[in-house]
Structures are given as structure tokens and as C-alpha cells.
C-alpha atoms as a PDB file:
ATOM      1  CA  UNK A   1      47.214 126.814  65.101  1.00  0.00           C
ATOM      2  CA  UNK A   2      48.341 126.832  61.246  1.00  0.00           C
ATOM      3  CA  UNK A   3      48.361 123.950  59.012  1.00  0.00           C
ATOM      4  CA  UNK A   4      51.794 123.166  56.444  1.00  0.00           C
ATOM      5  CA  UNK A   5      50.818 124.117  52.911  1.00  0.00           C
ATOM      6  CA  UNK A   6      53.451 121.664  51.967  1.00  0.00           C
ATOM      7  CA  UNK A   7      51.818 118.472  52.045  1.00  0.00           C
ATOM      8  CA  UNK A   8      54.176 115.364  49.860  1.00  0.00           C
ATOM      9  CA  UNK A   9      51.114 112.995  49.951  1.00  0.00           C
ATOM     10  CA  UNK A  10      49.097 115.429  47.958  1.00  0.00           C
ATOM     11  CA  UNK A  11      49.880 117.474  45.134  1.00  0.00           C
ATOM     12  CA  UNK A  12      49.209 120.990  45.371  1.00  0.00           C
ATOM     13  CA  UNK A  13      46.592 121.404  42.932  1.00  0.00           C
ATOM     14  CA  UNK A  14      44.332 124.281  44.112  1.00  0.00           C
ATOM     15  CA  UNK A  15      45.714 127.956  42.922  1.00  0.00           C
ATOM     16  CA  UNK A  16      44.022 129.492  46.770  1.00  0.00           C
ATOM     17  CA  UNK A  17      45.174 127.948  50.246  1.00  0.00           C
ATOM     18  CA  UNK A  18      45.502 128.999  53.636  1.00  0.00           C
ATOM     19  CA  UNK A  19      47.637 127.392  56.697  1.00  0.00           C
ATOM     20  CA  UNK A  20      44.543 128.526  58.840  1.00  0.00           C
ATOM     21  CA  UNK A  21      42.622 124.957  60.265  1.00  0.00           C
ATOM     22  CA  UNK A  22      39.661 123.594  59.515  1.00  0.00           C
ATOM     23  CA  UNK A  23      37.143 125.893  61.967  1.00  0.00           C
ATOM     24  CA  UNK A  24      39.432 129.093  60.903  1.00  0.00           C
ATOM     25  CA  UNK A  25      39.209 131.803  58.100  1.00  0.00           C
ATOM     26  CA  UNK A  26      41.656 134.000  56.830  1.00  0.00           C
ATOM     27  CA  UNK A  27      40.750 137.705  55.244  1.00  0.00           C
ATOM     28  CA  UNK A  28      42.263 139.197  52.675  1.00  0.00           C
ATOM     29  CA  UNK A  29      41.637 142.421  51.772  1.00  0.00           C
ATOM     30  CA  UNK A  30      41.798 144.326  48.083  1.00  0.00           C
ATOM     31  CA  UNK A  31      42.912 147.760  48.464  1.00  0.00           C
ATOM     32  CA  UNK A  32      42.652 148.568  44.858  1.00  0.00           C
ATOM     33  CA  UNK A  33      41.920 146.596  41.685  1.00  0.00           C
ATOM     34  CA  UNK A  34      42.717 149.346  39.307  1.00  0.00           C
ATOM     35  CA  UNK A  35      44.307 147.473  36.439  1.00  0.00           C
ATOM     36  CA  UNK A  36      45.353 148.619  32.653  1.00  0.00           C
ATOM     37  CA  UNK A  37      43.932 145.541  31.515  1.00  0.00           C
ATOM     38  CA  UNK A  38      46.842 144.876  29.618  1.00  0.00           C
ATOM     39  CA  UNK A  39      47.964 141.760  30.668  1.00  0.00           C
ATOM     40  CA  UNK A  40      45.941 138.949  28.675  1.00  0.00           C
ATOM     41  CA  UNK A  41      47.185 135.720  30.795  1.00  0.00           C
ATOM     42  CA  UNK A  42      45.265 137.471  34.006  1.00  0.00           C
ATOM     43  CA  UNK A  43      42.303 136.305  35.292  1.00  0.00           C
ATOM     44  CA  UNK A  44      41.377 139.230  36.811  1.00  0.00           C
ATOM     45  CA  UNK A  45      41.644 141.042  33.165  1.00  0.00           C
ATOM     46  CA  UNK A  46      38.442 139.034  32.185  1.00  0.00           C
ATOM     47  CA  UNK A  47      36.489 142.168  33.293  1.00  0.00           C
ATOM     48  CA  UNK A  48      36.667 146.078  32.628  1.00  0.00           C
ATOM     49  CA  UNK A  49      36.853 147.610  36.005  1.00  0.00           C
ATOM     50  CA  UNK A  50      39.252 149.377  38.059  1.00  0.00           C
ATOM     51  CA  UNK A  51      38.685 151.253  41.492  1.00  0.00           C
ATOM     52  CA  UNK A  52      39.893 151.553  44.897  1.00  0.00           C
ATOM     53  CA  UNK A  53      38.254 150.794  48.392  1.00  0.00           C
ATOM     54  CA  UNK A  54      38.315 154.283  50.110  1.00  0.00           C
ATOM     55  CA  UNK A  55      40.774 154.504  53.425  1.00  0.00           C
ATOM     56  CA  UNK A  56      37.344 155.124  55.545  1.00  0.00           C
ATOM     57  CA  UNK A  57      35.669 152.549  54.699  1.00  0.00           C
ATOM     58  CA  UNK A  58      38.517 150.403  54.867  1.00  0.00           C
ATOM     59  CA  UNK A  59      39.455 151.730  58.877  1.00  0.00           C
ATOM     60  CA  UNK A  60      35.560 151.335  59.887  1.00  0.00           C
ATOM     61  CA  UNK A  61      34.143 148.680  58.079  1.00  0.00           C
ATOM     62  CA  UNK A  62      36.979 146.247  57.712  1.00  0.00           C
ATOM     63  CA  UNK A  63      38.644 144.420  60.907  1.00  0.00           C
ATOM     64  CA  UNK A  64      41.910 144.112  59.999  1.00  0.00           C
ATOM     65  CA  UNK A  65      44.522 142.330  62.120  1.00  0.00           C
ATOM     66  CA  UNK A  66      47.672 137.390  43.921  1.00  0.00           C
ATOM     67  CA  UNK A  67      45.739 132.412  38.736  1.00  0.00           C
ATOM     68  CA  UNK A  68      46.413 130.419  35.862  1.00  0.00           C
ATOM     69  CA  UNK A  69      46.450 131.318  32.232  1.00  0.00           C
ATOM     70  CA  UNK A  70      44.056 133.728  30.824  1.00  0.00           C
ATOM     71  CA  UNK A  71      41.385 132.419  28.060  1.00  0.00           C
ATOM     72  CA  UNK A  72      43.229 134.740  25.601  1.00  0.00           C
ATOM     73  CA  UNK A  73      46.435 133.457  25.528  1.00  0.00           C
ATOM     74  CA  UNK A  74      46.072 129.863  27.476  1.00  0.00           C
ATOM     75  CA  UNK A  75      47.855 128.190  24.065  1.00  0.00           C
ATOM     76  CA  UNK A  76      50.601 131.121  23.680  1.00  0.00           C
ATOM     77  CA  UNK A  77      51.834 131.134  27.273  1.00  0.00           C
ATOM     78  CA  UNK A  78      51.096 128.292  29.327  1.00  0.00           C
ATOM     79  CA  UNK A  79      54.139 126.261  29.895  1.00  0.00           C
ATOM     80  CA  UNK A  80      54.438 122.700  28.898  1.00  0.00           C
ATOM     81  CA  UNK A  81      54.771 119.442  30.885  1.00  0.00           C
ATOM     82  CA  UNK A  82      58.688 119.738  29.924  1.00  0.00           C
ATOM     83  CA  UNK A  83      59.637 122.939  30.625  1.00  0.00           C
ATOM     84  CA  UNK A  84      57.581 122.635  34.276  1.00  0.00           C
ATOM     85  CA  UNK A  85      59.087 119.641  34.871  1.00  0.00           C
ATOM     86  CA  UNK A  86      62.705 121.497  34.077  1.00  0.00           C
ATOM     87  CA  UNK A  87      61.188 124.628  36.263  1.00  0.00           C
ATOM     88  CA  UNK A  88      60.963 121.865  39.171  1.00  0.00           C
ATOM     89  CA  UNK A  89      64.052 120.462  38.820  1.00  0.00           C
ATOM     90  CA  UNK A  90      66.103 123.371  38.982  1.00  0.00           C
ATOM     91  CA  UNK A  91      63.871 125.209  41.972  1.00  0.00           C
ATOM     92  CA  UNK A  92      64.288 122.197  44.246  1.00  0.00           C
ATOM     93  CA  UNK A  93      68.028 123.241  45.226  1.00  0.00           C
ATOM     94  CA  UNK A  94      66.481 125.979  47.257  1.00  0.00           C
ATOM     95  CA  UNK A  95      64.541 123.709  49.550  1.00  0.00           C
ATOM     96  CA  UNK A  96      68.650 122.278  50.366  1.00  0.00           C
ATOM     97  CA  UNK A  97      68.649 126.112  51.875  1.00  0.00           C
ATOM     98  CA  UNK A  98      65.894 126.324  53.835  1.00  0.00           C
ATOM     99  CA  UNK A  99      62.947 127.470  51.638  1.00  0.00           C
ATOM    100  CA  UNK A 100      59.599 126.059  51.691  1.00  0.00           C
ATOM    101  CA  UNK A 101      58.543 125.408  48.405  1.00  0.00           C
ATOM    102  CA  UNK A 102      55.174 124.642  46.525  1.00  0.00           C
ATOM    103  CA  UNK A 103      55.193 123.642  43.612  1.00  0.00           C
ATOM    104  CA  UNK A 104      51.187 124.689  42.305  1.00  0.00           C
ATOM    105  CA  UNK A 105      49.548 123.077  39.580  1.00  0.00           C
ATOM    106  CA  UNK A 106      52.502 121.395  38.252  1.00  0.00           C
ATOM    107  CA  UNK A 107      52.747 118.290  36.656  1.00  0.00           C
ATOM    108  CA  UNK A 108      51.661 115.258  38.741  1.00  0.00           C
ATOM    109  CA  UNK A 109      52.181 111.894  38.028  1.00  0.00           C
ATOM    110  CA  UNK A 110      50.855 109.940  41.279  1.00  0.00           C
ATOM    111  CA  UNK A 111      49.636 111.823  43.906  1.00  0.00           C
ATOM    112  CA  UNK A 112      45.860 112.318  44.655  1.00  0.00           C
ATOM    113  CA  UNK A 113      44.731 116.083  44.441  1.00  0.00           C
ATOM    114  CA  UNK A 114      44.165 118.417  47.071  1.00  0.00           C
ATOM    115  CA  UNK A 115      41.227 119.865  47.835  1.00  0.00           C
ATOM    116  CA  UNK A 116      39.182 123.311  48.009  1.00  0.00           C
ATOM    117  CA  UNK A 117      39.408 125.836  50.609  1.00  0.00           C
ATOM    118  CA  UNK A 118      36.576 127.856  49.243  1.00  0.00           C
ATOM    119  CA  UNK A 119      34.921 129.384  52.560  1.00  0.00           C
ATOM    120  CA  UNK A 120      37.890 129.038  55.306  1.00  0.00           C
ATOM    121  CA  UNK A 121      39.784 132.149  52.828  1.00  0.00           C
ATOM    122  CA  UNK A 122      37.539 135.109  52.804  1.00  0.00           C
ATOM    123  CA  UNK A 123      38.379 137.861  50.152  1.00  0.00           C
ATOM    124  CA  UNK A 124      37.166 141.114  50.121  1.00  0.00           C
ATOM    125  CA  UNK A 125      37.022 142.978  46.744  1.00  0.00           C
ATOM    126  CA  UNK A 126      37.886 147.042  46.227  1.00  0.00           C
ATOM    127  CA  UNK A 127      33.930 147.614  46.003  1.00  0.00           C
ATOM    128  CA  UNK A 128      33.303 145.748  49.041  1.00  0.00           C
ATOM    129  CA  UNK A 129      31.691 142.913  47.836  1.00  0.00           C
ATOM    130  CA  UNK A 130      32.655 139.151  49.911  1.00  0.00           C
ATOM    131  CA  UNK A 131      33.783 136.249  47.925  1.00  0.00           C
ATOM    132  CA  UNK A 132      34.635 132.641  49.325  1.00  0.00           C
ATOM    133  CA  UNK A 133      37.087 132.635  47.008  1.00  0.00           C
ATOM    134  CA  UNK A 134      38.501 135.067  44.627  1.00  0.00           C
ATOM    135  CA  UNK A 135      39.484 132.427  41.808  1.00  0.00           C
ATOM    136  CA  UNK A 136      36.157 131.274  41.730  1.00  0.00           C
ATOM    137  CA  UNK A 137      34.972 134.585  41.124  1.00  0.00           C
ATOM    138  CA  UNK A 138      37.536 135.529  38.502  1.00  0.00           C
ATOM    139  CA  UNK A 139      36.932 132.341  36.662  1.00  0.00           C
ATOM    140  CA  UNK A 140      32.941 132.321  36.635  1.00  0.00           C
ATOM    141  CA  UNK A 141      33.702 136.003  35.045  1.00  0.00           C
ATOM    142  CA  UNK A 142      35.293 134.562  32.095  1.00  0.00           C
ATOM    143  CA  UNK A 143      33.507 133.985  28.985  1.00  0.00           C
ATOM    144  CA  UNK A 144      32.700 130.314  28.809  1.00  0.00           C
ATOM    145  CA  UNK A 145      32.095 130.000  32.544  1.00  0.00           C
ATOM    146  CA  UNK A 146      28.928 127.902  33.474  1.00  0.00           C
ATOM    147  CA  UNK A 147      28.823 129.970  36.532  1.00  0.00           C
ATOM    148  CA  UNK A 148      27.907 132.849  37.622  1.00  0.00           C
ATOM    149  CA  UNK A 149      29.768 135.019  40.225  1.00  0.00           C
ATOM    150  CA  UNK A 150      27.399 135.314  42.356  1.00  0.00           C
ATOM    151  CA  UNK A 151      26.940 131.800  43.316  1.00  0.00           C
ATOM    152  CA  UNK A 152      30.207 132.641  45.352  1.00  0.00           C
ATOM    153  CA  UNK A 153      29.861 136.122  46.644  1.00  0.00           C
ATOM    154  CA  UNK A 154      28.077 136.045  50.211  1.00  0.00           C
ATOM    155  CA  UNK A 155      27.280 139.742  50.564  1.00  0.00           C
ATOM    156  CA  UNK A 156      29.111 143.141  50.218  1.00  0.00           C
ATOM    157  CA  UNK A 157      30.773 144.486  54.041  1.00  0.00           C
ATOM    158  CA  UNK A 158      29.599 147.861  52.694  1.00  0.00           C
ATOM    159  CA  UNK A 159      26.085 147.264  52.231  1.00  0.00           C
ATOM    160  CA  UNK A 160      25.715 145.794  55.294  1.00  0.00           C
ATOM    161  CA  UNK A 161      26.084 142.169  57.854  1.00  0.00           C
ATOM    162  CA  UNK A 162      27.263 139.301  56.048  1.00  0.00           C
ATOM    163  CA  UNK A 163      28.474 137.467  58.778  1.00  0.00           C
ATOM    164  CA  UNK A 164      25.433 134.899  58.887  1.00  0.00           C
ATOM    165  CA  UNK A 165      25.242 134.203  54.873  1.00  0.00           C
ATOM    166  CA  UNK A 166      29.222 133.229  55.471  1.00  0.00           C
ATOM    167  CA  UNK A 167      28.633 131.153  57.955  1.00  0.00           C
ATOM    168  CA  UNK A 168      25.618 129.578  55.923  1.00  0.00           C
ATOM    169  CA  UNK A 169      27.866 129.095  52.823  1.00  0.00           C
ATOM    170  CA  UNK A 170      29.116 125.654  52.730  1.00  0.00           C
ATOM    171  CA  UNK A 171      30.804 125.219  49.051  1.00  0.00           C
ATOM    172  CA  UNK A 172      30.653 121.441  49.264  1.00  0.00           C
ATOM    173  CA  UNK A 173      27.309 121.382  50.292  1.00  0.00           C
ATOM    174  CA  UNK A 174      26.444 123.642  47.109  1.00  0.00           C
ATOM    175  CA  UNK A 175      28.477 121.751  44.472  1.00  0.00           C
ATOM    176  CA  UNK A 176      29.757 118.031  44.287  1.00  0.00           C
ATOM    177  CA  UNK A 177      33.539 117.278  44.066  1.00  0.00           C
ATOM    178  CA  UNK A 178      34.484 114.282  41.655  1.00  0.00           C
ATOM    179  CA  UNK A 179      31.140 113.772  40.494  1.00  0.00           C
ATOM    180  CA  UNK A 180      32.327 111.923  37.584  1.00  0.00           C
ATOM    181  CA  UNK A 181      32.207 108.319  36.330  1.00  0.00           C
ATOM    182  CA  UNK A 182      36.099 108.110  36.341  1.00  0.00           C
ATOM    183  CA  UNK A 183      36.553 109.672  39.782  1.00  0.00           C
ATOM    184  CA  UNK A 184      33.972 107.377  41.676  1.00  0.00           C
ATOM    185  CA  UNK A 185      35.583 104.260  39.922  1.00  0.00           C
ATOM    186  CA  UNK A 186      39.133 105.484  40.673  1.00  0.00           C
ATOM    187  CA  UNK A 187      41.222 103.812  43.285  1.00  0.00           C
ATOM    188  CA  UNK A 188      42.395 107.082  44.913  1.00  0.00           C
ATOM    189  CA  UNK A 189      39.041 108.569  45.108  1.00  0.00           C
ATOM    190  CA  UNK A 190      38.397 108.288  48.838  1.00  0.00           C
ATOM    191  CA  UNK A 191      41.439 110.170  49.754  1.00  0.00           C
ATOM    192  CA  UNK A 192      42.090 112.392  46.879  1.00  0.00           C
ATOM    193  CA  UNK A 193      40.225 115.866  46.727  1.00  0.00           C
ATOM    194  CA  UNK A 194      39.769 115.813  43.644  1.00  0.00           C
ATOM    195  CA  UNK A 195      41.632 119.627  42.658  1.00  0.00           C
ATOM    196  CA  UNK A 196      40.731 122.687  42.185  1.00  0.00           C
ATOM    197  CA  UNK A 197      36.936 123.800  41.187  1.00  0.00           C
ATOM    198  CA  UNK A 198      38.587 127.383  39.579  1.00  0.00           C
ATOM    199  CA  UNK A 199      40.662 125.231  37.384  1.00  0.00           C
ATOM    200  CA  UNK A 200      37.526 123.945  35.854  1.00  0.00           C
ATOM    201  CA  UNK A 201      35.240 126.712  36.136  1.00  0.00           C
ATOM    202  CA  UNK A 202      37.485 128.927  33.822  1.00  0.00           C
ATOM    203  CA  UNK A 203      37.770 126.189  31.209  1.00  0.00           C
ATOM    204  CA  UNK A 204      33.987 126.092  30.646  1.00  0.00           C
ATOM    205  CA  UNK A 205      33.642 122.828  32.656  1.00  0.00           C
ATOM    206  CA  UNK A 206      31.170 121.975  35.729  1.00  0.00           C
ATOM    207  CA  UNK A 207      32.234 122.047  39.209  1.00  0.00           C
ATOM    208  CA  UNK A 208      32.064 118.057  40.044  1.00  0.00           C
ATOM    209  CA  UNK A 209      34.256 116.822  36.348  1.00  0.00           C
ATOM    210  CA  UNK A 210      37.555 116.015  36.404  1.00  0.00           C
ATOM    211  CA  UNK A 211      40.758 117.924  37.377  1.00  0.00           C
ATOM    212  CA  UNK A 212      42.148 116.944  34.238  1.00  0.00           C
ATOM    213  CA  UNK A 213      45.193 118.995  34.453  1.00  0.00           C
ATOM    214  CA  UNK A 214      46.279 117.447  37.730  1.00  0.00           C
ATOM    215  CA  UNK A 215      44.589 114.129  37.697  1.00  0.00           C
ATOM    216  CA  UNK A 216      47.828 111.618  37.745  1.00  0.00           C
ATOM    217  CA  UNK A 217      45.769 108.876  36.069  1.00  0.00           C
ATOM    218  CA  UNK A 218      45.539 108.611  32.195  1.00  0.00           C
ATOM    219  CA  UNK A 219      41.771 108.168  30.281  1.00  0.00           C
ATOM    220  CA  UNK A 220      42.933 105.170  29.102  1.00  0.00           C
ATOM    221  CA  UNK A 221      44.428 103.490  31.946  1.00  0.00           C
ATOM    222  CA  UNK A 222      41.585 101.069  34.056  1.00  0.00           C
ATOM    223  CA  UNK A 223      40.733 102.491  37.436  1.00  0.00           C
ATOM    224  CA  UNK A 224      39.917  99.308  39.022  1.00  0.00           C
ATOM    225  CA  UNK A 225      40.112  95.887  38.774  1.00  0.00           C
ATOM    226  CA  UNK A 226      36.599  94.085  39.005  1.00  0.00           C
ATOM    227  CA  UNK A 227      36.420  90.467  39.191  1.00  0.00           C
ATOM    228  CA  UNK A 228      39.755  88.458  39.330  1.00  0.00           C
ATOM    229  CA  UNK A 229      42.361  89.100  36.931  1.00  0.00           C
ATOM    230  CA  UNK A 230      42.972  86.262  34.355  1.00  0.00           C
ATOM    231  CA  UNK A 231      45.837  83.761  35.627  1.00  0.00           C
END
């Protein structure tokens, strides 16, 4: 059974999502990574490699049944708030014909966040090795990540089983979600899921701080009312 991706009460905040449900993984499998390196806005750029999973290893190992702006060049070619919100605008006529559209990481004015799939989408690099979620391991590779990509790699398929650490990795048992003062005082906290944790990991922030690309509500705007307001 597949879950929508579209989902209006939320907004579509994390960059990796699956229509598989909750108990379900999908696989996805890199053929090749081989990359000129050329391309500065790329996540995967972060890193000199390049190589190819070999047809063999693919056909007996394997069962088999594309992140935001780059550090270089985050400034020079990230859109703004403007030109997404004209981007929006003028892609919504194709939901009149019968597309399903989703609009990721764009701007969001008062939805809570969705949440992490890290775990239920399993991705399989060119050298074999097992990631919960590719993003994550893009953006702990970048320079001012906190993280390092192993603390989301459960094995490589070509080394061996990795079947049981996969089942054993539990991402939000590992790292805290919205463990921030303005999240836990925030109205929307107990049904917002509080973005995505690549978003932040690439930016040099901790898994557990604040979305604050998607978060709809402003630093300076009080989260909740304590006490009774003055008459």
C-alpha cells in the first residue's frame, strides 16, 4: 500500500521521500556516480570520486525488483523567496491538468514541516556501501558538517549482511528532532515534524535545531501565550 507524497496539511520540507508506509522500505540503487565534478550547486560534488558498481555484483548481490544548493555557490544560485513564490504560481496550472505536484522546500508561510524518512528509503552507493539516506550522507560530506557519514551508513552489500544493522538503525532514536527552545515552546510542535535533518546538516548546524528555511514562524513572533493576555 503507498502513501500520497502530496500532503496540503504539511509542507513538503524534506529533499528524500517515499510513498512506501510506515513498516516498508524502498531501494534505490546507484549504478554509477562517475561525475566531472563540475557542477558547484551539487551535493554530491562535495567529494572527489567517481566509479561504477560492476553488472555482477549488481545481478548477485543486489535484489532488484537525484539536493539543495551546494556550499560553493549557496549565495550565487539559490533562488529567492520571490522568484519561488513566482516559480509556484505559474507551476500550479499544471495540477488543473492532472499532474501531481510537490512543491519541495519552497517557501512556507503556515504549515508545520514534514518529517524524515531516513531508514524506510534505503540507498545503495556505486561502491556498495548502504546509507539510510543519501542526503544525509552527501551533506555530512560537506565541509562544515558536524557529522560524519558514517553515522548513517549501515554496512556495505558487498562486504557482506547488513540486513540486521538496518533493521537496528532507528534515526530518531539516534538524533532528536526539534530539540530546540523555540520548537518545544511552539504551538505546532506536536504535529509538525520539524523538516528536514540534511537541510541542517549541510549548513553546519546539529540535527535537533531549527528548520529555519521552512519553519513558517518568525524569531520574533511569541510562540505561546502563557498566562492570560491583558484585557
Amino acid at each position: 500500500m503507498k502513501r500520497s507524497l502530496i500532503v496540503d496539511s504539511h509542507a513538503s520540507s524534506r529533499y528524500f521521500r517515499t510513498s512506501v508506509e510506515t513498516g516498508g522500505r524502498k531501494a534505490l540503487l546507484q549504478v554509477t556516480e562517475r561525475c566531472n565534478l563540475h557542477c558547484a550547486h551539487c551535493f554530491v560534488s562535495s567529494g572527489n570520486w567517481g566509479g561504477h558498481m560492476l553488472l555482477d555484483d549488481i545481478v548477485d548481490r543486489v535484489p532488484l525488483s537525484s539536493f539543495g544548493r551546494g556550499v560553493k555557490s549557496q549565495s550565487r544560485l539559490a533562488a529567492n523567496d520571490v522568484t519561488m513564490r513566482a516559480i509556484r504560481a505559474a507551476t500550479e496550472r499544471f495540477r488543473e491538468r492532472g499532474l501531481d505536484l510537490v512543491h519541495i522546500r519552497f517557501p512556507n508561510d503556515d504549515k508545520p514541516l514534514a518529517g524524515c524518512d531516513a531508514g524506510r528509503i534505503i540507498y545503495v552507493f556505486a561502491d556498495g556501501a548502504t546509507a539510510v539516506c543519501p542526503y544525509l550522507v552527501f551533506a555530512a560530506r560537506t565541509p562544515q558538517s558536524r557529522y560524519a557519514d558514517t553515522e548513517f551508513l549501515v554496512g556495505n552489500i558487498l562486504d557482506g549482511e547488513i540486513a540486521l544493522a538496518l533493521e537496528g538503525y532507528d534515526f530518531h532514536h539516534r538524533f532528536t528532532v526539534g530539540d530546540n527552545p523555540k520548537c518545544k515552546a511552539c504551538e505546532m510542535n506536536s504535529g509538525c515534524s520539524k523538516g528536514c535533518p540534511a537541510a541542517l546538516v549541510s549548513r553546519g548546524l546539529r540535527i535537533g535545531d531549527v528548520d529555519g528555511e521552512q519553519c513558517p514562524v518568525p524569531d520574533e513572533r511569541p510562540l505561546l501565550q502563557i498566562g492570560r493576555r491583558p484585557a
